[in-house]
N, C-alpha and C. Protein backbone atom coordinates (compact mmCIF):
# COMPACT_ATOMS: atom_id res chain seq x y z
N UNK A 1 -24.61 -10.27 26.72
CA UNK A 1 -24.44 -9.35 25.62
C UNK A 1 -24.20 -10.16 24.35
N UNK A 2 -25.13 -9.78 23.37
CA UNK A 2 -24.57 -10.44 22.09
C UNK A 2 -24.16 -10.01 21.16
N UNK A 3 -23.07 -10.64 20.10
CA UNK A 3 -22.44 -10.01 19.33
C UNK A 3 -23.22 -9.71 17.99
N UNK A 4 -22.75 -8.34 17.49
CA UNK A 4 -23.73 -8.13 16.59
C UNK A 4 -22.67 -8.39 15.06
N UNK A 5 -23.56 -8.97 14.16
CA UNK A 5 -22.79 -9.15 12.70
C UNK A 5 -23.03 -8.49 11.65
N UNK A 6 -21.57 -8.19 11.17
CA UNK A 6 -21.78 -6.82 10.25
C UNK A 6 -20.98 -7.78 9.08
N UNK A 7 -21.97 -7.36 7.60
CA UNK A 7 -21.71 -8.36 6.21
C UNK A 7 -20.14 -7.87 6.17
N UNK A 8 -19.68 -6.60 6.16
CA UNK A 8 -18.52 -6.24 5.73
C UNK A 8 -17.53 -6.88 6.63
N UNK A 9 -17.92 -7.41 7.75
CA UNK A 9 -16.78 -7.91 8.80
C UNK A 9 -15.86 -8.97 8.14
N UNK A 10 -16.46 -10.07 7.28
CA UNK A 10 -16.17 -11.28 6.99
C UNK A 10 -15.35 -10.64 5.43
N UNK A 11 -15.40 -9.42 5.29
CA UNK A 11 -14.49 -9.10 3.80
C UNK A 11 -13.20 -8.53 4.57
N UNK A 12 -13.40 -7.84 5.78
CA UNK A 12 -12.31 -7.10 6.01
C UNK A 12 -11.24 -8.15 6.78
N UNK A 13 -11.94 -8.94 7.12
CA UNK A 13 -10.99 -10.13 7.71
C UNK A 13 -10.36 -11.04 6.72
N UNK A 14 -11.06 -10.99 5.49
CA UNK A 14 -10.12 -11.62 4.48
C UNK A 14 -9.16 -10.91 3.83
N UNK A 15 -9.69 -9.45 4.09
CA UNK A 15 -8.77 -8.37 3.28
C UNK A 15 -7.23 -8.26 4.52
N UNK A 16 -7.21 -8.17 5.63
CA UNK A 16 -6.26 -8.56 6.57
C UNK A 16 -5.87 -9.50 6.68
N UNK A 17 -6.35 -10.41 6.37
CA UNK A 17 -5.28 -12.10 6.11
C UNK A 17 -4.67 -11.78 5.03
N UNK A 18 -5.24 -11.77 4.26
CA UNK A 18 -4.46 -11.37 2.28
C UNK A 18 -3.04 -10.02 2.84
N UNK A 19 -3.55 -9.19 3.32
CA UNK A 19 -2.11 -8.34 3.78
C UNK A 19 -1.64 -8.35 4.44
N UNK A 20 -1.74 -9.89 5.75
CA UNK A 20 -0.81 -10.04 6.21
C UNK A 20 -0.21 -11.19 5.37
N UNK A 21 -0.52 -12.20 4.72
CA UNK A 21 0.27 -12.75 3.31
C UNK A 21 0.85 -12.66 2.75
N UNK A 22 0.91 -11.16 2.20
CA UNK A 22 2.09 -10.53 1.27
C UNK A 22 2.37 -10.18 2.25
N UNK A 23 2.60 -9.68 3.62
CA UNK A 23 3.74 -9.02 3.90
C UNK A 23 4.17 -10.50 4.59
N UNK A 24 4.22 -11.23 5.32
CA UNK A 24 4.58 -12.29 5.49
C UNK A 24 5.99 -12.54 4.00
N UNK A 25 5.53 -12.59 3.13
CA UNK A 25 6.25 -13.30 1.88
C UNK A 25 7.25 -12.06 1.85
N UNK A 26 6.75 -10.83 2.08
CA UNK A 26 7.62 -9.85 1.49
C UNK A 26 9.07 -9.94 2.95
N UNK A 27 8.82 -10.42 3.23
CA UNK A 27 9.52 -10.41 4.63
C UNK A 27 10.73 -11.32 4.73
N UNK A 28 10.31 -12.86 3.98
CA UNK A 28 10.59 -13.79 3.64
C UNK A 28 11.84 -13.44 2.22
N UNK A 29 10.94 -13.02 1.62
CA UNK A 29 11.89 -12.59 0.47
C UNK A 29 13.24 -11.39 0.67
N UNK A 30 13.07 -10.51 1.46
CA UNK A 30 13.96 -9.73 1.56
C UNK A 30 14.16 -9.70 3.34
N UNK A 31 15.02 -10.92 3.72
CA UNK A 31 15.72 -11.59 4.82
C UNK A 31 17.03 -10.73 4.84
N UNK A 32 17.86 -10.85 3.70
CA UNK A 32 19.31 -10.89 3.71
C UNK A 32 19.74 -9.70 4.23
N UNK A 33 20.56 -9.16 4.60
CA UNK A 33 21.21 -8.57 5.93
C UNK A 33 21.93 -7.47 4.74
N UNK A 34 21.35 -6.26 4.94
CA UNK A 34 22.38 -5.17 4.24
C UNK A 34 23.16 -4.28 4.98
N UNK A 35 24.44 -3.71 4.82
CA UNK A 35 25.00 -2.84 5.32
C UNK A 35 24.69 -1.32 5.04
N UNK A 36 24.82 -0.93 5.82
CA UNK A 36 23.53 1.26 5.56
C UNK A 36 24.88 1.67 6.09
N UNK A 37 25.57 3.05 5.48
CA UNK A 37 26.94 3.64 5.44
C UNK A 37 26.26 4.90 5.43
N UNK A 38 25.71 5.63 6.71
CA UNK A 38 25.50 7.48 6.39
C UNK A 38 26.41 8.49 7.22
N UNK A 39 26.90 9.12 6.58
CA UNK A 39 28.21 10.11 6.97
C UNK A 39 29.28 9.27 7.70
N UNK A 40 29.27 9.42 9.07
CA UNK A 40 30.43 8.33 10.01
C UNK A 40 29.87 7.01 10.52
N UNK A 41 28.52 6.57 10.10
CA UNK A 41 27.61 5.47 10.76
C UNK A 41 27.91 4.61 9.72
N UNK A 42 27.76 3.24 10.50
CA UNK A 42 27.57 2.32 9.56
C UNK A 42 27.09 0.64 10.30
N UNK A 43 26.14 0.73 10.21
CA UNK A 43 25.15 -0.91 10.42
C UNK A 43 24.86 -1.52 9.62
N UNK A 44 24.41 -2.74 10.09
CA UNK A 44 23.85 -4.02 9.24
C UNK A 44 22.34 -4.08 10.15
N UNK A 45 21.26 -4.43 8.75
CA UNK A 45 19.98 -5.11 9.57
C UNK A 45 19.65 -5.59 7.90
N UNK A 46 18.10 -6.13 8.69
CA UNK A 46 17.67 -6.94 7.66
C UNK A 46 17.21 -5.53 6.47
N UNK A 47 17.10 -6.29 4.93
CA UNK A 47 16.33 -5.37 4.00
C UNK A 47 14.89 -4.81 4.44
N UNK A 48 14.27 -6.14 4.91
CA UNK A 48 12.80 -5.69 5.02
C UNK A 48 12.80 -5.08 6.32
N UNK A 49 13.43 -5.11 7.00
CA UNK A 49 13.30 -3.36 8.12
C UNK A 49 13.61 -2.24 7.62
N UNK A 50 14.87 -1.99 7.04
CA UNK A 50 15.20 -1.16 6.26
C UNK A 50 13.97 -0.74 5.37
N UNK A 51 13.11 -1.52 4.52
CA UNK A 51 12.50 -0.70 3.83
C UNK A 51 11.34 -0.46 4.44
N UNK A 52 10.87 -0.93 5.43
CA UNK A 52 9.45 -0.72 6.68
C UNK A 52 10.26 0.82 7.01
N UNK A 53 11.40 1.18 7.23
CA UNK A 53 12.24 2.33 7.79
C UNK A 53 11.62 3.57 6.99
N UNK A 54 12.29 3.29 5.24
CA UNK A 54 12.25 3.69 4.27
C UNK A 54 11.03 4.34 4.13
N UNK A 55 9.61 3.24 3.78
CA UNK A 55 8.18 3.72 3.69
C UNK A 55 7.66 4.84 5.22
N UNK A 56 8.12 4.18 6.48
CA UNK A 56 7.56 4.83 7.51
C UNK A 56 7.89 6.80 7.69
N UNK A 57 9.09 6.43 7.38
CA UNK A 57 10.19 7.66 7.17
C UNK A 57 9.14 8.66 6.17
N UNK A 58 8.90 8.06 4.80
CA UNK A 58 7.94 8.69 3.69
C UNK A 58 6.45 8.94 4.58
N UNK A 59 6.22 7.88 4.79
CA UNK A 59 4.57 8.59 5.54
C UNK A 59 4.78 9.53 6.26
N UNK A 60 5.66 9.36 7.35
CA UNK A 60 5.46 10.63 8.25
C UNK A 60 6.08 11.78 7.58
N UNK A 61 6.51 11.52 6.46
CA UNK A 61 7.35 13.38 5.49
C UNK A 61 5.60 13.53 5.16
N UNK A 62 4.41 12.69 4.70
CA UNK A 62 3.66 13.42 3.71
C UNK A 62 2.58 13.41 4.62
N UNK A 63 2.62 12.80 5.69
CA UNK A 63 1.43 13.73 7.08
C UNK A 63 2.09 14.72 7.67
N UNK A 64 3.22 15.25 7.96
CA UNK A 64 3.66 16.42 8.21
C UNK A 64 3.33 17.42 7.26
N UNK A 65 3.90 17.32 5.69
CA UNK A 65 3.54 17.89 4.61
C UNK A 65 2.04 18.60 4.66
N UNK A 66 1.44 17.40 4.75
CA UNK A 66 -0.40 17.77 4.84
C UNK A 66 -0.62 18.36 5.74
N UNK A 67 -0.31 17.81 6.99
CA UNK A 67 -0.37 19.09 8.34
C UNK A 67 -0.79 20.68 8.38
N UNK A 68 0.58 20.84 7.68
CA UNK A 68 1.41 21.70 7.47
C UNK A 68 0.31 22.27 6.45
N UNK A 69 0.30 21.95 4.79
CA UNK A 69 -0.67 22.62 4.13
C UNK A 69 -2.46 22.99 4.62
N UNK A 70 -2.43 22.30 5.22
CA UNK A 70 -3.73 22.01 5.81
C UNK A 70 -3.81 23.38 6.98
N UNK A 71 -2.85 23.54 7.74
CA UNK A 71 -2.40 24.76 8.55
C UNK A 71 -2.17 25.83 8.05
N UNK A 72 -1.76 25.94 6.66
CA UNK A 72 -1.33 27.21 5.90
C UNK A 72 -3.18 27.78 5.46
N UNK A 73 -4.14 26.35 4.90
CA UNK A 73 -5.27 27.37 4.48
C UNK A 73 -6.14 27.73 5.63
N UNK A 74 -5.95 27.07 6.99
CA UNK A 74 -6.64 27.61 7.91
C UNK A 74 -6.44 29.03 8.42
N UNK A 75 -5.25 29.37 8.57
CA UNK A 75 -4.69 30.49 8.97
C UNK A 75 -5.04 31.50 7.86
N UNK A 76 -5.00 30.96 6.51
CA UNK A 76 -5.35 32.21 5.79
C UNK A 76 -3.75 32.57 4.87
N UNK A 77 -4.32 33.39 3.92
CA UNK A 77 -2.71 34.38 3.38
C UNK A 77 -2.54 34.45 4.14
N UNK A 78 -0.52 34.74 3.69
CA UNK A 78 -0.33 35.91 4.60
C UNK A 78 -0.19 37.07 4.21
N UNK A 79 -0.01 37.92 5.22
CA UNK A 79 -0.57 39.38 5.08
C UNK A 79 1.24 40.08 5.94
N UNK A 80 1.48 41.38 4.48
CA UNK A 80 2.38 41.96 5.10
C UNK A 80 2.54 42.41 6.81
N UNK A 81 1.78 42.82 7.39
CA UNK A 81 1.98 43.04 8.80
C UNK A 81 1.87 42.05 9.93
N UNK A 82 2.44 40.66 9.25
CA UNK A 82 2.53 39.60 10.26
C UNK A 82 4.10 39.99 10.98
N UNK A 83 5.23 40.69 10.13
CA UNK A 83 6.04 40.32 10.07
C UNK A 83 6.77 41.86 10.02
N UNK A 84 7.18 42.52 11.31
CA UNK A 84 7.74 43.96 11.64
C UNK A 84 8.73 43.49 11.16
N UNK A 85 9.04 44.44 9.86
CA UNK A 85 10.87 44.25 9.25
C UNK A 85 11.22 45.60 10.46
N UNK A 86 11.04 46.55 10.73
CA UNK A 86 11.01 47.82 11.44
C UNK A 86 11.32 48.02 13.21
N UNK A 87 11.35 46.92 13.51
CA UNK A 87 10.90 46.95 14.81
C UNK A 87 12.71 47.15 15.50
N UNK A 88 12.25 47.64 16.52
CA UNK A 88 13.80 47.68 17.48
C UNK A 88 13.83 48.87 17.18
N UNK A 89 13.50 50.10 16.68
CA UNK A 89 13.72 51.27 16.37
C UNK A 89 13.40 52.17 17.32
């Protein structure tokens, strides 16, 4: 079987070295060990987990978000008789 070569292969492999580079450095740069205090909790880890936490935390709020809107125009308005205020009577 032979491998087949695609022009864009040799950009996307430089474009994945280059971002693993900066994150490499970004990693490097924010080492130092912070303390996180929420309600009765309180730990230490590094910054750059914390903010991998931070961003991951945000993506999954704005693919839920989209989900979610994305689910509201499939379904359609809504329409008063989804929803018996009346019922039990």
């Amino acid at each position: 079987m032979r491998l087949r070569y695609y022009p864009d292969m040799q950009l996307r492999l430089i474009l994945w070295l280059a971002l693993l580079a900066v994150f490499a450095l970004f990693v490097a740069q924010n080492a130092q060990v912070v303390e996180v205090r929420f309600l009765i909790w309180r730990f230490a880890m590094s910054q750059a987990v914390l903010l991998f936490f931070v961003l991951a935390a945000g993506f999954g709020a704005g693919w839920i978000m989209h989900a979610w809107i994305a689910w509201r125009r499939v379904r359609g308005p809504a329409r008063s008789d989804d929803i018996d205020l009346h019922a039990g009577g």
